[in-house]
Protein backbone atom coordinates (compact mmCIF):
# COMPACT_ATOMS: atom_id res chain seq x y z
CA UNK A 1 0.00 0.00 0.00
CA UNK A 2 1.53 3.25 -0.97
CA UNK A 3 0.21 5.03 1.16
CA UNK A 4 1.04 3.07 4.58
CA UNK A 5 4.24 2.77 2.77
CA UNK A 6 5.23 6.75 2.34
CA UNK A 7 3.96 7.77 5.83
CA UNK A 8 5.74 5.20 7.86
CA UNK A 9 9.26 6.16 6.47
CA UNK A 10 8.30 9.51 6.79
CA UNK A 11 7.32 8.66 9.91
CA UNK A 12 10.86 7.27 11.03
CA UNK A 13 12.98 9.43 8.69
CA UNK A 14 11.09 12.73 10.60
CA UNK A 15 11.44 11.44 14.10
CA UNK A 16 14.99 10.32 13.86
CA UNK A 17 16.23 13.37 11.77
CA UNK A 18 14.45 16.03 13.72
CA UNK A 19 16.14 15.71 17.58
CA UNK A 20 19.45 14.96 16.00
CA UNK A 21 19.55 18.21 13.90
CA UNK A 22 17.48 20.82 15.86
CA UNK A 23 19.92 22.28 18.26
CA UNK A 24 22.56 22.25 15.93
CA UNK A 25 21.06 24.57 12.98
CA UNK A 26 19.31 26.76 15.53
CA UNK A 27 22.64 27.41 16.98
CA UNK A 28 23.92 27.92 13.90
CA UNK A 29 21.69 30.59 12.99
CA UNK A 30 21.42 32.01 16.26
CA UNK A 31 25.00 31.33 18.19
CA UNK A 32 26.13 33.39 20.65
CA UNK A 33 24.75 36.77 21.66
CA UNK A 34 24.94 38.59 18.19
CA UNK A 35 23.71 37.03 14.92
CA UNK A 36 26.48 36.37 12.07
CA UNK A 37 25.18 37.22 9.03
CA UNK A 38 23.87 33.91 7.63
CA UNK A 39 26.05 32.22 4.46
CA UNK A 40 23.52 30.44 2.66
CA UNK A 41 24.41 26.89 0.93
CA UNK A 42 21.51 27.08 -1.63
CA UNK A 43 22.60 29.74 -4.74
CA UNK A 44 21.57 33.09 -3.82
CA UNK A 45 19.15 35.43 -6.39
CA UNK A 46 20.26 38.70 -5.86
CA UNK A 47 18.22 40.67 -6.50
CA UNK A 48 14.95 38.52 -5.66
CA UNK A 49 13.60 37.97 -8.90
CA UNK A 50 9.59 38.02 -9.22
CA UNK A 51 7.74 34.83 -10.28
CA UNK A 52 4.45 34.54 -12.67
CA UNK A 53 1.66 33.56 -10.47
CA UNK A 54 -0.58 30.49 -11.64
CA UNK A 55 -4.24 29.10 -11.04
CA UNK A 56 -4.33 25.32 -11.48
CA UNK A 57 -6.00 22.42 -9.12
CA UNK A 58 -4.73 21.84 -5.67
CA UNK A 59 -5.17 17.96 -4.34
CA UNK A 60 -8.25 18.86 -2.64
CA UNK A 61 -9.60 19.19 -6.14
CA UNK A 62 -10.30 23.07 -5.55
CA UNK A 63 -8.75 26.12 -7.81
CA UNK A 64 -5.16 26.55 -6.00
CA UNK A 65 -3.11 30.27 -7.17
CA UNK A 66 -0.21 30.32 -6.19
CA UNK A 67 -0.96 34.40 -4.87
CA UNK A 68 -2.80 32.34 -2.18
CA UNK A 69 0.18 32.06 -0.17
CA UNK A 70 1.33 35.39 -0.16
CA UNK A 71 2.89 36.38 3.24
CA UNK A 72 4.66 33.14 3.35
CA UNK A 73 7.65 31.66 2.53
CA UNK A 74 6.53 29.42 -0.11
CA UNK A 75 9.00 26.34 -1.45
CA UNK A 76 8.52 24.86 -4.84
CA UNK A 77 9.15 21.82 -6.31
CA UNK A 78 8.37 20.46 -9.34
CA UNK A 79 7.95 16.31 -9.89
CA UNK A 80 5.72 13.65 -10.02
CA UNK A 81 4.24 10.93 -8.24
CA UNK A 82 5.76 7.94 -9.58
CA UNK A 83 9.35 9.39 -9.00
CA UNK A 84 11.60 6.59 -7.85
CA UNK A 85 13.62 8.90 -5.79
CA UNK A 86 14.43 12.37 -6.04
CA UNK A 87 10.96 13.57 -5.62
CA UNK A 88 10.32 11.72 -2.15
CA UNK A 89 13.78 12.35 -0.64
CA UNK A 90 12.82 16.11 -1.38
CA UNK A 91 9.57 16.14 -0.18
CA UNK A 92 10.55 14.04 3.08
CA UNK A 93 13.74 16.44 3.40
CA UNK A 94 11.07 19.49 3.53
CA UNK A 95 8.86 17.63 6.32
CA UNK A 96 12.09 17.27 8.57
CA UNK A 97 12.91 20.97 7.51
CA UNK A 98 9.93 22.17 8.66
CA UNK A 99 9.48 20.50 12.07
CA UNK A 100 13.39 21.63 12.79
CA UNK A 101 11.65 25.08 12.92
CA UNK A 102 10.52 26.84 15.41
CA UNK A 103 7.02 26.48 16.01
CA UNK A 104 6.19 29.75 15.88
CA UNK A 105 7.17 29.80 12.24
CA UNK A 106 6.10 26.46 10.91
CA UNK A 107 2.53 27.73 9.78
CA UNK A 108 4.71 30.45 7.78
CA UNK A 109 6.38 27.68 5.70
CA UNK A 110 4.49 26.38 2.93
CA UNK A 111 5.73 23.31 0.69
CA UNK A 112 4.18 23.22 -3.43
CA UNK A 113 4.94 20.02 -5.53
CA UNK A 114 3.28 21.48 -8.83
CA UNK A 115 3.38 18.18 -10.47
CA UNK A 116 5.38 17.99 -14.18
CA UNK A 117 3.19 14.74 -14.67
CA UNK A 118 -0.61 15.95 -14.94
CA UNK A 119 -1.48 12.98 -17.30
CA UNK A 120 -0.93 10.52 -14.11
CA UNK A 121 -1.04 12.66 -11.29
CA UNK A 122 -4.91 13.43 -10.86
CA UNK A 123 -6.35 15.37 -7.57
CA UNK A 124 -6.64 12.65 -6.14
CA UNK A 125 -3.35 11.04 -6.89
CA UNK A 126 -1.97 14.00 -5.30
CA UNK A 127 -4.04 13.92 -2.34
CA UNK A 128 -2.99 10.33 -1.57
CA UNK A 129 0.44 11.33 -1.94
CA UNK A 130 2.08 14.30 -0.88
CA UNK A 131 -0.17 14.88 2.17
CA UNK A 132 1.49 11.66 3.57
CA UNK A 133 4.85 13.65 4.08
CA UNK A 134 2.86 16.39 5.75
CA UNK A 135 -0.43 17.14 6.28
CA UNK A 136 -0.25 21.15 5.46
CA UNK A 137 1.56 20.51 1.85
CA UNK A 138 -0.24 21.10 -1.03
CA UNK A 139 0.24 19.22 -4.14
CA UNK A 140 -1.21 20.72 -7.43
CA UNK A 141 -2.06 19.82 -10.70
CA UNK A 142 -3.90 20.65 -13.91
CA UNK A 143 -4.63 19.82 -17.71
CA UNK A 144 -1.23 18.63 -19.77
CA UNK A 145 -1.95 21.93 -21.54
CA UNK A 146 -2.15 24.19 -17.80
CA UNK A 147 0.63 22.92 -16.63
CA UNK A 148 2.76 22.74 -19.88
CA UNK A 149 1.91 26.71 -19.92
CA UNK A 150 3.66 27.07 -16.18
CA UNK A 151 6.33 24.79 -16.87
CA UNK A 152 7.04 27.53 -19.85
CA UNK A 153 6.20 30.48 -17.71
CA UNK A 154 9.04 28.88 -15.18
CA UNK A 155 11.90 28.05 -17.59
CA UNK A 156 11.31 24.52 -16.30
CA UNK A 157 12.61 21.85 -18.77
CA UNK A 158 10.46 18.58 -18.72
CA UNK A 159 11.37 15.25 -20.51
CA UNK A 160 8.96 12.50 -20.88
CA UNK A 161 10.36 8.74 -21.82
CA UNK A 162 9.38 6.29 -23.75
CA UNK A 163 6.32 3.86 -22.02
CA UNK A 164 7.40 0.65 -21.07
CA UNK A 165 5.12 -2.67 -21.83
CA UNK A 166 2.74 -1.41 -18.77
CA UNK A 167 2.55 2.12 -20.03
CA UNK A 168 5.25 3.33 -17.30
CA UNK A 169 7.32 5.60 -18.13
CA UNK A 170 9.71 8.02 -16.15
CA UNK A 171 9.85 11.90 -16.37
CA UNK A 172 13.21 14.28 -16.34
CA UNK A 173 12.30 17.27 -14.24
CA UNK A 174 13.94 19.58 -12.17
CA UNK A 175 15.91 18.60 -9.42
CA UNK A 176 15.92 21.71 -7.40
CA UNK A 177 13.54 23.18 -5.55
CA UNK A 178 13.11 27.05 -5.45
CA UNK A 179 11.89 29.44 -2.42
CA UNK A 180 10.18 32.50 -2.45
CA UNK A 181 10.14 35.09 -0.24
CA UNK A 182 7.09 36.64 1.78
CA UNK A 183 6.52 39.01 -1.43
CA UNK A 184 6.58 35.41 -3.92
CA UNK A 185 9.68 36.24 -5.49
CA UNK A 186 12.21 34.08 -5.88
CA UNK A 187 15.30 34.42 -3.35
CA UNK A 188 16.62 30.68 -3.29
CA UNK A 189 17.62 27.51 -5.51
CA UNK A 190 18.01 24.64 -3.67
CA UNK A 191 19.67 21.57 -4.64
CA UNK A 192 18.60 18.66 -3.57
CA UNK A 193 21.94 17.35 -2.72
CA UNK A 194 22.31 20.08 0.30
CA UNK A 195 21.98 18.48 3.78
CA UNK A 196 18.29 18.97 5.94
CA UNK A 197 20.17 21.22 7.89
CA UNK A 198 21.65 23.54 5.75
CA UNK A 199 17.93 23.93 3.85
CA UNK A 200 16.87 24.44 7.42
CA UNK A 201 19.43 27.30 8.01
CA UNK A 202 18.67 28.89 4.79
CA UNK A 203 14.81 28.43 5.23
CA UNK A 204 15.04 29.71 8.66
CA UNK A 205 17.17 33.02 7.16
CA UNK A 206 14.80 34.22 4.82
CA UNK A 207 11.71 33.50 7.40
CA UNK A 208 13.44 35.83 9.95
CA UNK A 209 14.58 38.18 7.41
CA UNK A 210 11.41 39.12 5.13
């Protein structure tokens, strides 16, 4: 079951992750009595560059824009459901990101997987997915021809490969994930290579700073 599957490693991977790493990036952030100013480990937009702002489906199967989440620090990510890896290693790296903040903030962070699959990934695909790896993240979708316009509108490149036999087939997207600032534009690119607690320190940055 996919589901039972997804939220019990989430389960563990959050729990064991999120005592281990907690003190450390908070004292990171916040050591001593002054505040260094923060190096950040994802690449840097300077200046903030503005994003366009979108109206598709969110899993609930309601209109989602993207505008809706103005005021918060909003990351980004675009994959698919039947990624084999990179898409649930980011999504469960953003769970344990968010609980390592403090609580105070947590309801300011908000976590998109637009998908770059909308053929497959229905509302309701969605809804049995990405919810799993948090309750509060939002998973959205569209027509092939809604989406295809964002994905231009974004400067995201998509590949699609061949079906197998069963119709499977895997899809080259992204493997970054971009935040925006309280104003939706864009201040961060992160990889998903970078360590839960560097994406925590950087996350935790702009939070504090916009």
């Amino acid at each position: 079951d996919l589901g039972l599957t997804v939220a019990t490693v989430v389960s563990v991977l959050v729990l064991a992750g999120v005592v281990a790493v907690r003190t450390g990036v908070l004292d990171g952030v916040f050591g001593g009595d002054e505040v260094a100013p923060h190096e950040f480990a994802s690449v840097l937009y300077e200046p903030a560059e503005p994003v366009p702002d979108f109206t598709l489906t969110g899993h609930d199967g309601e209109p989602f824009s993207l505008s809706d989440l103005e005021g918060d620090v909003v990351a980004i990510y675009f994959g698919y459901t039947n990624c084999p890896d990179i898409c649930p290693l980011t999504l469960n790296n953003f769970a344990r990101v968010k609980a390592l903040l403090p609580r105070e903030l947590q309801d300011e962070f908000q976590v998109v997987m637009l998908t770059a699959d909308p053929a497959r990934d229905t509302a309701e695909v969605l809804a049995n997915y990405v919810p799993f790896f948090d309750s509060a993240f939002i998973g959205v979708t569209g027509t092939e021809a809604e989406v295809a316009v964002v994905l231009e509108d974004w400067r995201m490149y998509v590949e699609y490969g061949e079906p197998d036999e069963n119709g499977a087939y895997l899809v080259g997207h992204p493997a970054f994930t971009l935040l925006l600032d309280r104003n939706g534009n864009k201040v961060l690119k992160i990889s998903h290579l970078q360590t839960v607690e560097q994406i925590t320190a950087d996350v935790l940055a702009v939070l504090e700073a916009s």
